[in-house]
PDB file of N, CA and C in Angstrom:
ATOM      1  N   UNK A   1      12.735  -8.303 -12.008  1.00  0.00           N
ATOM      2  CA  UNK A   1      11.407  -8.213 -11.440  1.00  0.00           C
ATOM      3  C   UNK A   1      11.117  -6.753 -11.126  1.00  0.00           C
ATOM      4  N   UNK A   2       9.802  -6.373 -11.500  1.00  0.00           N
ATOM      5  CA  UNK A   2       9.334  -4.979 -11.401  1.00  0.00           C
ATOM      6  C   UNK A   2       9.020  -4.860  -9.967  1.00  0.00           C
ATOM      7  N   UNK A   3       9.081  -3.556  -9.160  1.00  0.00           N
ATOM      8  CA  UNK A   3       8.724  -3.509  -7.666  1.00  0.00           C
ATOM      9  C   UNK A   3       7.200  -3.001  -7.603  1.00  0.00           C
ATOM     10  N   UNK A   4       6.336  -3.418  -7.188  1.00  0.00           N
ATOM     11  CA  UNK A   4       4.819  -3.568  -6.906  1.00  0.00           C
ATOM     12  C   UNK A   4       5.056  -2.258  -5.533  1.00  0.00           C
ATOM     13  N   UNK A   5       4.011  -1.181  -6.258  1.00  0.00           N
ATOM     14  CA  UNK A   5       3.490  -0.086  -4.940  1.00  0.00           C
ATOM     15  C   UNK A   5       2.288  -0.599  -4.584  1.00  0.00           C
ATOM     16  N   UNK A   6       1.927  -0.462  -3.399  1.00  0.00           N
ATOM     17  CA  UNK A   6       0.418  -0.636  -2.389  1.00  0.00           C
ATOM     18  C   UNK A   6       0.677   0.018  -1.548  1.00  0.00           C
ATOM     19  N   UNK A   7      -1.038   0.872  -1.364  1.00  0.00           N
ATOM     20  CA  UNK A   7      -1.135   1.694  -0.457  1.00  0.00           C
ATOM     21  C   UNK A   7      -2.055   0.788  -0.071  1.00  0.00           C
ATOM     22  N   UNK A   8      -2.220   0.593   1.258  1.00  0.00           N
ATOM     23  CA  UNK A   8      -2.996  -0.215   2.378  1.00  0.00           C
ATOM     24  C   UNK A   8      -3.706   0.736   3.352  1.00  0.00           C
ATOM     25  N   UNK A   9      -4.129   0.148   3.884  1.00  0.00           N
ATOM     26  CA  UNK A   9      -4.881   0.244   5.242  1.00  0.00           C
ATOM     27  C   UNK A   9      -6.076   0.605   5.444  1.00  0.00           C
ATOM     28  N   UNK A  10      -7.144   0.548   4.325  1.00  0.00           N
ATOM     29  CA  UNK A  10      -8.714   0.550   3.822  1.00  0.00           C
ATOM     30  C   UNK A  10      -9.145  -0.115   5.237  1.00  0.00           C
ATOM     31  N   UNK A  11      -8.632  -1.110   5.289  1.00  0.00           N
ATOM     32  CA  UNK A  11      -8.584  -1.884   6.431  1.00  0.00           C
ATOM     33  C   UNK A  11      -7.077  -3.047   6.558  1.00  0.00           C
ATOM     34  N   UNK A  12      -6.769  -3.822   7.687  1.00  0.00           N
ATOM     35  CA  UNK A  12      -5.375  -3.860   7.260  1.00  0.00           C
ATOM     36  C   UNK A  12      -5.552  -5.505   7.564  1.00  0.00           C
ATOM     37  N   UNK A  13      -7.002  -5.821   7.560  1.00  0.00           N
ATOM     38  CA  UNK A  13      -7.334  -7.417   7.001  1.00  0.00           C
ATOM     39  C   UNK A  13      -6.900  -7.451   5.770  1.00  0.00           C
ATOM     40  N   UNK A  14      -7.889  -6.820   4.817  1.00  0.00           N
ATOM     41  CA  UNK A  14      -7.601  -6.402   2.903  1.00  0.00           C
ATOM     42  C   UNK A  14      -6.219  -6.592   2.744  1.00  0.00           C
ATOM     43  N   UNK A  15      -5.498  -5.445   3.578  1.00  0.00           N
ATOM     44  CA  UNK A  15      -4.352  -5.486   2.883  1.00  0.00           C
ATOM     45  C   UNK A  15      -3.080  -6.909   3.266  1.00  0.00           C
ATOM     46  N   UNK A  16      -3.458  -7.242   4.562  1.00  0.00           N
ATOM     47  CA  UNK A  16      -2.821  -8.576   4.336  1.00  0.00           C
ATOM     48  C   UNK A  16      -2.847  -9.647   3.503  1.00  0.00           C
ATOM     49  N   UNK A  17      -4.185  -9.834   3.177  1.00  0.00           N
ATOM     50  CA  UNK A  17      -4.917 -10.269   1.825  1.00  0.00           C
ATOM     51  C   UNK A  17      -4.102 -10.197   0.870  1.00  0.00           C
ATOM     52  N   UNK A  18      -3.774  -9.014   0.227  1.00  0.00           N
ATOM     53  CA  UNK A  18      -3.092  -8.523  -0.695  1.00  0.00           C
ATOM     54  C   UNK A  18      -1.596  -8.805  -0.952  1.00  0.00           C
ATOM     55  N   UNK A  19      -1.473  -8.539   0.175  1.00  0.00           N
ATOM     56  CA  UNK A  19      -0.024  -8.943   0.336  1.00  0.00           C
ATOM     57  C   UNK A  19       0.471 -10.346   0.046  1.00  0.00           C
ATOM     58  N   UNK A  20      -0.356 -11.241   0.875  1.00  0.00           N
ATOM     59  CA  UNK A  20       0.220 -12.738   0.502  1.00  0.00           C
ATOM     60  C   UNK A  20      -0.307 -13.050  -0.543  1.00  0.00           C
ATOM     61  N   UNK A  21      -1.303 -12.652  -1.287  1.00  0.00           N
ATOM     62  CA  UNK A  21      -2.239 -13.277  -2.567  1.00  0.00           C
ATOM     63  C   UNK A  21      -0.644 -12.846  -3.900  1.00  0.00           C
ATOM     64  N   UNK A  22      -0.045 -11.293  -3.933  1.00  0.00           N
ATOM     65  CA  UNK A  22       1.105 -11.382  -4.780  1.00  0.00           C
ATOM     66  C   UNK A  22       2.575 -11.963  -4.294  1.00  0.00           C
ATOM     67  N   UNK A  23       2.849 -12.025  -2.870  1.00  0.00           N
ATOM     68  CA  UNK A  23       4.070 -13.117  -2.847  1.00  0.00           C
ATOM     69  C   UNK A  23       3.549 -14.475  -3.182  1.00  0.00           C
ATOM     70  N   UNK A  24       2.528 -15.221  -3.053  1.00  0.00           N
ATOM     71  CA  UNK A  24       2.072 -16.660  -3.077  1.00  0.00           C
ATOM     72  C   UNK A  24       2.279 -16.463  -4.947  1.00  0.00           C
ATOM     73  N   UNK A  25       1.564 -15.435  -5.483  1.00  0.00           N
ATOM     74  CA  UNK A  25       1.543 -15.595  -6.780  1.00  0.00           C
ATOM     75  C   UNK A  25       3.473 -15.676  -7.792  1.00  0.00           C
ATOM     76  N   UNK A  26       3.815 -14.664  -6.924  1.00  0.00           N
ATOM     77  CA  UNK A  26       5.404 -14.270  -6.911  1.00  0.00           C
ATOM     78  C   UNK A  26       5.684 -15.392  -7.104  1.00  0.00           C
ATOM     79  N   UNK A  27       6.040 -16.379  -5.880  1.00  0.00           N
ATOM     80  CA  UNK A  27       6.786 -17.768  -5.642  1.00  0.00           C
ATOM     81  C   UNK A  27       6.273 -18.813  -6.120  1.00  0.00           C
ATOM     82  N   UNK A  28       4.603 -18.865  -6.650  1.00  0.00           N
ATOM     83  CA  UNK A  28       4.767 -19.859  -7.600  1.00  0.00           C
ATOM     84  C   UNK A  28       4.874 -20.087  -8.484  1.00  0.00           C
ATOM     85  N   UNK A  29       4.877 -17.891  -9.064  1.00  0.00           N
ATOM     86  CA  UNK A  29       5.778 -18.635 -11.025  1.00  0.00           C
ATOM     87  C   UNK A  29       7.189 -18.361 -10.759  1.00  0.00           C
ATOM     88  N   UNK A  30       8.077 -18.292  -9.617  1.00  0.00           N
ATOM     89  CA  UNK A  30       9.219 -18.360  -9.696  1.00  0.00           C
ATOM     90  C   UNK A  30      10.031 -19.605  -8.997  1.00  0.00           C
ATOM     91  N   UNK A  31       9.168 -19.584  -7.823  1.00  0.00           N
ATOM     92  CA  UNK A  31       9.876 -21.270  -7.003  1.00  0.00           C
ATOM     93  C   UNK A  31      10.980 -20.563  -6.466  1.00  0.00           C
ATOM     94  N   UNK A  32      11.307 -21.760  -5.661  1.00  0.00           N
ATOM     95  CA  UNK A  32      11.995 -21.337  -4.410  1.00  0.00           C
ATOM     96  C   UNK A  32      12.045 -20.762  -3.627  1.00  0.00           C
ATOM     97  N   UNK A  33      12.505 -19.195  -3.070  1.00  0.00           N
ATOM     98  CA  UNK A  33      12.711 -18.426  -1.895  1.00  0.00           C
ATOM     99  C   UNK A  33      12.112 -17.026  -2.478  1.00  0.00           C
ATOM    100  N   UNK A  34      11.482 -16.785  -4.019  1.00  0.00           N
ATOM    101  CA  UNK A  34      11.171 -15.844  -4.380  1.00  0.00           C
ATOM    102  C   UNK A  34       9.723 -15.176  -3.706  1.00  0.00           C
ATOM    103  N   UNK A  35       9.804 -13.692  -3.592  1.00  0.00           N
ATOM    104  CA  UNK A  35       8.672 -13.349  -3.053  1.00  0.00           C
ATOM    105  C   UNK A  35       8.356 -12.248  -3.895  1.00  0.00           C
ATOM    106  N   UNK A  36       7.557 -11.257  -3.782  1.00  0.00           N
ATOM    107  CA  UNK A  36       7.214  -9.962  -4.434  1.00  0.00           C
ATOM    108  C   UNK A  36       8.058  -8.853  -3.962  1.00  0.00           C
ATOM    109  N   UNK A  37       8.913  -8.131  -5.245  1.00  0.00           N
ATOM    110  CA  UNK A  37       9.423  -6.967  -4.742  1.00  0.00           C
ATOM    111  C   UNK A  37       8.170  -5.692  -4.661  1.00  0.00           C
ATOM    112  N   UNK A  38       8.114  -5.646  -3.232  1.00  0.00           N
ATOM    113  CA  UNK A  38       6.983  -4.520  -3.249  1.00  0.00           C
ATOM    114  C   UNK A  38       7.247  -3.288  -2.274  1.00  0.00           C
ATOM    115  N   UNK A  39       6.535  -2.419  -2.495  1.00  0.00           N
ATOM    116  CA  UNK A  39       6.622  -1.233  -1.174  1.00  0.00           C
ATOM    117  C   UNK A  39       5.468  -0.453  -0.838  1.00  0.00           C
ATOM    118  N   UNK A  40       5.255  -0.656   0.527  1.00  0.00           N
ATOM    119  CA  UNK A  40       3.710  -0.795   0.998  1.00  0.00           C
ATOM    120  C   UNK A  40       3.573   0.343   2.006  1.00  0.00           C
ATOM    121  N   UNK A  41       2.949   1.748   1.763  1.00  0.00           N
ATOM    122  CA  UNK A  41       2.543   2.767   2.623  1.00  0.00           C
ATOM    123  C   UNK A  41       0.599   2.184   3.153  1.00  0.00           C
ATOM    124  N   UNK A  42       0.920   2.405   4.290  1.00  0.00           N
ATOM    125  CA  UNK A  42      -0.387   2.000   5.124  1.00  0.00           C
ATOM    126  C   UNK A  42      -1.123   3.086   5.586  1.00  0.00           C
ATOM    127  N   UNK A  43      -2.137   3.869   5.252  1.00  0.00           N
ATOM    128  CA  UNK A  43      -2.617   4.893   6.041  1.00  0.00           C
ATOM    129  C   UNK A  43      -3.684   4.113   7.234  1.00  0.00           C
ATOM    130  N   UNK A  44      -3.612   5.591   8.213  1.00  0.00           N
ATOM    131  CA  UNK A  44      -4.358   4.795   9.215  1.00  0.00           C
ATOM    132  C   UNK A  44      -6.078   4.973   9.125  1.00  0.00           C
ATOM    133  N   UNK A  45      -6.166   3.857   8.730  1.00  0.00           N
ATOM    134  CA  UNK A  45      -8.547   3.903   8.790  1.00  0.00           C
ATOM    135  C   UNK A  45      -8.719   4.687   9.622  1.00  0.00           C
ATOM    136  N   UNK A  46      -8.131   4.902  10.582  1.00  0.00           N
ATOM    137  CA  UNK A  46      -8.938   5.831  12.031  1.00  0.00           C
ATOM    138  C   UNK A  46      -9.619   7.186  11.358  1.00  0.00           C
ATOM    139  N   UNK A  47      -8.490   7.765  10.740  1.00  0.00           N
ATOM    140  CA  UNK A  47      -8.466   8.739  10.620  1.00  0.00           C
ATOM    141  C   UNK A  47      -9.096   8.981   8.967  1.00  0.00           C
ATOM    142  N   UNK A  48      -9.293   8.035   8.669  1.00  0.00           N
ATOM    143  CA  UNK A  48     -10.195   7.682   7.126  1.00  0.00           C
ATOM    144  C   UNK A  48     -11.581   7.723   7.376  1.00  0.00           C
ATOM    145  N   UNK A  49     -11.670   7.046   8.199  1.00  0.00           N
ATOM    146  CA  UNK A  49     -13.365   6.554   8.926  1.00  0.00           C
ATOM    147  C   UNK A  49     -13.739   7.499   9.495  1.00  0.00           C
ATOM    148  N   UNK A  50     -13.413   8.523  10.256  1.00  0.00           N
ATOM    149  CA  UNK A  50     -13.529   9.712  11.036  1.00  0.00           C
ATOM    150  C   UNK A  50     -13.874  10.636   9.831  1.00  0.00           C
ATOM    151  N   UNK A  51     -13.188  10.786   9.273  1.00  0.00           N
ATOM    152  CA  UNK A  51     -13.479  11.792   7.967  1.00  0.00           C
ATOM    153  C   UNK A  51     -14.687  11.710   7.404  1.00  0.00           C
ATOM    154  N   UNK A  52     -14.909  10.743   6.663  1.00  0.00           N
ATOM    155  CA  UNK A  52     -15.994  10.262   5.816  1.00  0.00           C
ATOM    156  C   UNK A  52     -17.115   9.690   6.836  1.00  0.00           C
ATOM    157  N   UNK A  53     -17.202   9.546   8.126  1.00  0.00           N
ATOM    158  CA  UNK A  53     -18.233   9.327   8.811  1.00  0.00           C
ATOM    159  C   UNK A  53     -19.002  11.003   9.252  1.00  0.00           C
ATOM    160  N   UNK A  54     -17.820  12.338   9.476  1.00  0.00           N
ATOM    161  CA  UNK A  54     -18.109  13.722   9.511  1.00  0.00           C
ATOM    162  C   UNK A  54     -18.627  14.000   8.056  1.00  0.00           C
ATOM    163  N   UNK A  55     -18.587  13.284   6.861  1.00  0.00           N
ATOM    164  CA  UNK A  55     -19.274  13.808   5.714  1.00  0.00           C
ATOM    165  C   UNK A  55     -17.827  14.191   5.233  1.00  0.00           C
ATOM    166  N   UNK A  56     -16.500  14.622   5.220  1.00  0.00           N
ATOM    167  CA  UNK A  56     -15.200  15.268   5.479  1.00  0.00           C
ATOM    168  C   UNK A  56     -14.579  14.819   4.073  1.00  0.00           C
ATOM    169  N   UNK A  57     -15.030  14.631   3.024  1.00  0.00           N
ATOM    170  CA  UNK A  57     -14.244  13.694   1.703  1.00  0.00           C
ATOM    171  C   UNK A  57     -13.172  14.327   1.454  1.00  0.00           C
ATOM    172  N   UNK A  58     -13.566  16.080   1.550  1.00  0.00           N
ATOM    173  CA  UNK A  58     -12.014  16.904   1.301  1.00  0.00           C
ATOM    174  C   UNK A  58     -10.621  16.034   1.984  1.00  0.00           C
ATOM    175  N   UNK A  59     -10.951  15.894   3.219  1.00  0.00           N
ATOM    176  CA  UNK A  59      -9.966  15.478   4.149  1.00  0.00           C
ATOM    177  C   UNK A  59      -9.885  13.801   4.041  1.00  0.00           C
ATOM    178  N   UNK A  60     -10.262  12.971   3.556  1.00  0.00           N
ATOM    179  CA  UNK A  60     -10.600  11.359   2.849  1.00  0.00           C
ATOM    180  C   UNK A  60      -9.497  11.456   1.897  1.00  0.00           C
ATOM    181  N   UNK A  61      -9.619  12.408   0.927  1.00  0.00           N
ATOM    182  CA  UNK A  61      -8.633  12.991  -0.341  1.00  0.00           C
ATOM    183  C   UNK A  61      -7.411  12.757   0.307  1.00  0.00           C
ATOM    184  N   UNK A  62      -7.091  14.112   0.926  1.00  0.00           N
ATOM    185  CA  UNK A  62      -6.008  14.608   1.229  1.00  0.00           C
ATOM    186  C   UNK A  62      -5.310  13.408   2.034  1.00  0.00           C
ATOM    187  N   UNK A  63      -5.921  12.921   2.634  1.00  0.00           N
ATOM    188  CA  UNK A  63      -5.179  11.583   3.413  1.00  0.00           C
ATOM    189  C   UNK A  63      -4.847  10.326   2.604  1.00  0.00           C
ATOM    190  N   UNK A  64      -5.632  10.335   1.915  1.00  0.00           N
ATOM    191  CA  UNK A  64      -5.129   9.365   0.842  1.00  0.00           C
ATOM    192  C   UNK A  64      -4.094  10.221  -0.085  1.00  0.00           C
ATOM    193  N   UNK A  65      -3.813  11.071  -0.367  1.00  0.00           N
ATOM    194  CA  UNK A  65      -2.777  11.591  -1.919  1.00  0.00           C
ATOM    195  C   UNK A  65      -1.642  11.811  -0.707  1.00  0.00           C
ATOM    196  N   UNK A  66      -1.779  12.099   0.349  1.00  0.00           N
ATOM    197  CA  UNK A  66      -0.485  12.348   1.695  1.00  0.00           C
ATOM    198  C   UNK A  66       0.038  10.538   1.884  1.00  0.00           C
ATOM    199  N   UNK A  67      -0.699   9.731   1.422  1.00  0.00           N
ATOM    200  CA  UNK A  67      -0.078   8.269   1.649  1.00  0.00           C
ATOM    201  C   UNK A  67       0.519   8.151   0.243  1.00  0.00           C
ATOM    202  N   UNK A  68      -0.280   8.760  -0.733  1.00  0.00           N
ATOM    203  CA  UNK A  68       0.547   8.438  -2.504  1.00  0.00           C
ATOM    204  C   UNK A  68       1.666   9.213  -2.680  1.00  0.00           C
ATOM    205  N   UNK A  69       1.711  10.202  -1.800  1.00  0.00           N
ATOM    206  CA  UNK A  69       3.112  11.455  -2.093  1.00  0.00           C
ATOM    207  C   UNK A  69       4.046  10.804  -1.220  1.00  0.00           C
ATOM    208  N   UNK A  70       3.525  10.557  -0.097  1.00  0.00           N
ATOM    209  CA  UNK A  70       4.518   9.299   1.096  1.00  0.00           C
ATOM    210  C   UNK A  70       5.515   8.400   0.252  1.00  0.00           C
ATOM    211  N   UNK A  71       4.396   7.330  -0.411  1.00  0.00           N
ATOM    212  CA  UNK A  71       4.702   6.082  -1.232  1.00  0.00           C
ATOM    213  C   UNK A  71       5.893   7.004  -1.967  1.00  0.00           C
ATOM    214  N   UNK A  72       5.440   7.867  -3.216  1.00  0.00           N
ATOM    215  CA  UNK A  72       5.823   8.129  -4.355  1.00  0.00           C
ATOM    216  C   UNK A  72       7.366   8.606  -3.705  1.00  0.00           C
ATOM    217  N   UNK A  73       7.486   9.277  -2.505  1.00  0.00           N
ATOM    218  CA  UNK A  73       8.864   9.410  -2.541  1.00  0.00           C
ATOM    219  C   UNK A  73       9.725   8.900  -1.669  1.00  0.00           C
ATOM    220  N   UNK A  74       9.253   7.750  -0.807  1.00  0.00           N
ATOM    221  CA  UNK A  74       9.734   6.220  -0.566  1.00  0.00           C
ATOM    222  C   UNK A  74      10.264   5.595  -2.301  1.00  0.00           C
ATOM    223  N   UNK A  75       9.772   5.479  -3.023  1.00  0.00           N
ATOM    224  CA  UNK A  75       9.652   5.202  -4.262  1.00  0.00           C
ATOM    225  C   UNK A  75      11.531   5.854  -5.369  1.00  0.00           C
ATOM    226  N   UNK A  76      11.232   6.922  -4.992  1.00  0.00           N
ATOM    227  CA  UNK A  76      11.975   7.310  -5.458  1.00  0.00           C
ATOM    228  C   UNK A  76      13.154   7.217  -4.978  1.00  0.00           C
ATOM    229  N   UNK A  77      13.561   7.443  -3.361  1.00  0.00           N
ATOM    230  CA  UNK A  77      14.489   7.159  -2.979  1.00  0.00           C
ATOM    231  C   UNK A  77      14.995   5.818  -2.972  1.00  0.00           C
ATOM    232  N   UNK A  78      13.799   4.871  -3.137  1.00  0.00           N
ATOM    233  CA  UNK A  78      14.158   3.164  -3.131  1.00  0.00           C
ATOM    234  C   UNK A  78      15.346   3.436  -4.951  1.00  0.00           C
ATOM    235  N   UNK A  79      14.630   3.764  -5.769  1.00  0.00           N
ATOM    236  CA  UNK A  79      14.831   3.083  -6.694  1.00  0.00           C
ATOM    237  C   UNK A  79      16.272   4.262  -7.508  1.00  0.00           C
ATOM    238  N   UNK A  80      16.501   5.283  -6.590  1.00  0.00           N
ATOM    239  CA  UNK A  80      17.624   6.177  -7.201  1.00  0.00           C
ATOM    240  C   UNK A  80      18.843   6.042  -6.513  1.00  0.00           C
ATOM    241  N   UNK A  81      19.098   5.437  -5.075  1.00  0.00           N
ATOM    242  CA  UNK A  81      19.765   5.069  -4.238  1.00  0.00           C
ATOM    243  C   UNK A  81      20.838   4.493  -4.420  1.00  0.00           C
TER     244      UNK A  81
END
């Protein structure tokens, strides 16, 4: 099984959403105790919504590619370990 990246926290309703919509999908084409191998960086909306409510997209960016560089080397250490 391939490991599923998600970056969350658009809002962190969505991303619960998300979350159970691919383990539910996971465990029912596998059955039994199977779930989704995944790894999930969450940025915080506060500081998303603050940005882009100041007009701030530079800083919208940067907070989002600081959660993909996060992920990406969570990522790496998961999978070289």
């Amino acid at each position: 099984m391939k490991t599923i990246g998600l970056i969350g926290g658009m809002s962190w309703e969505s991303t619960v959403t998300y979350y159970q919509i691919m383990n539910q999908r996971v465990n029912e084409a596998l059955g039994g105790y199977h779930c989704a191998k995944l790894l999930l960086y969450n940025v915080d909306f506060a500081q998303v919504e603050a940005a882009s409510s100041a007009g701030d997209w530079h800083r919208v960016g940067e907070l989002l590619a600081e959660g993909i560089a996060r992920w990406t080397a969570w990522f790496r250490s998961y999978v070289f370990e």
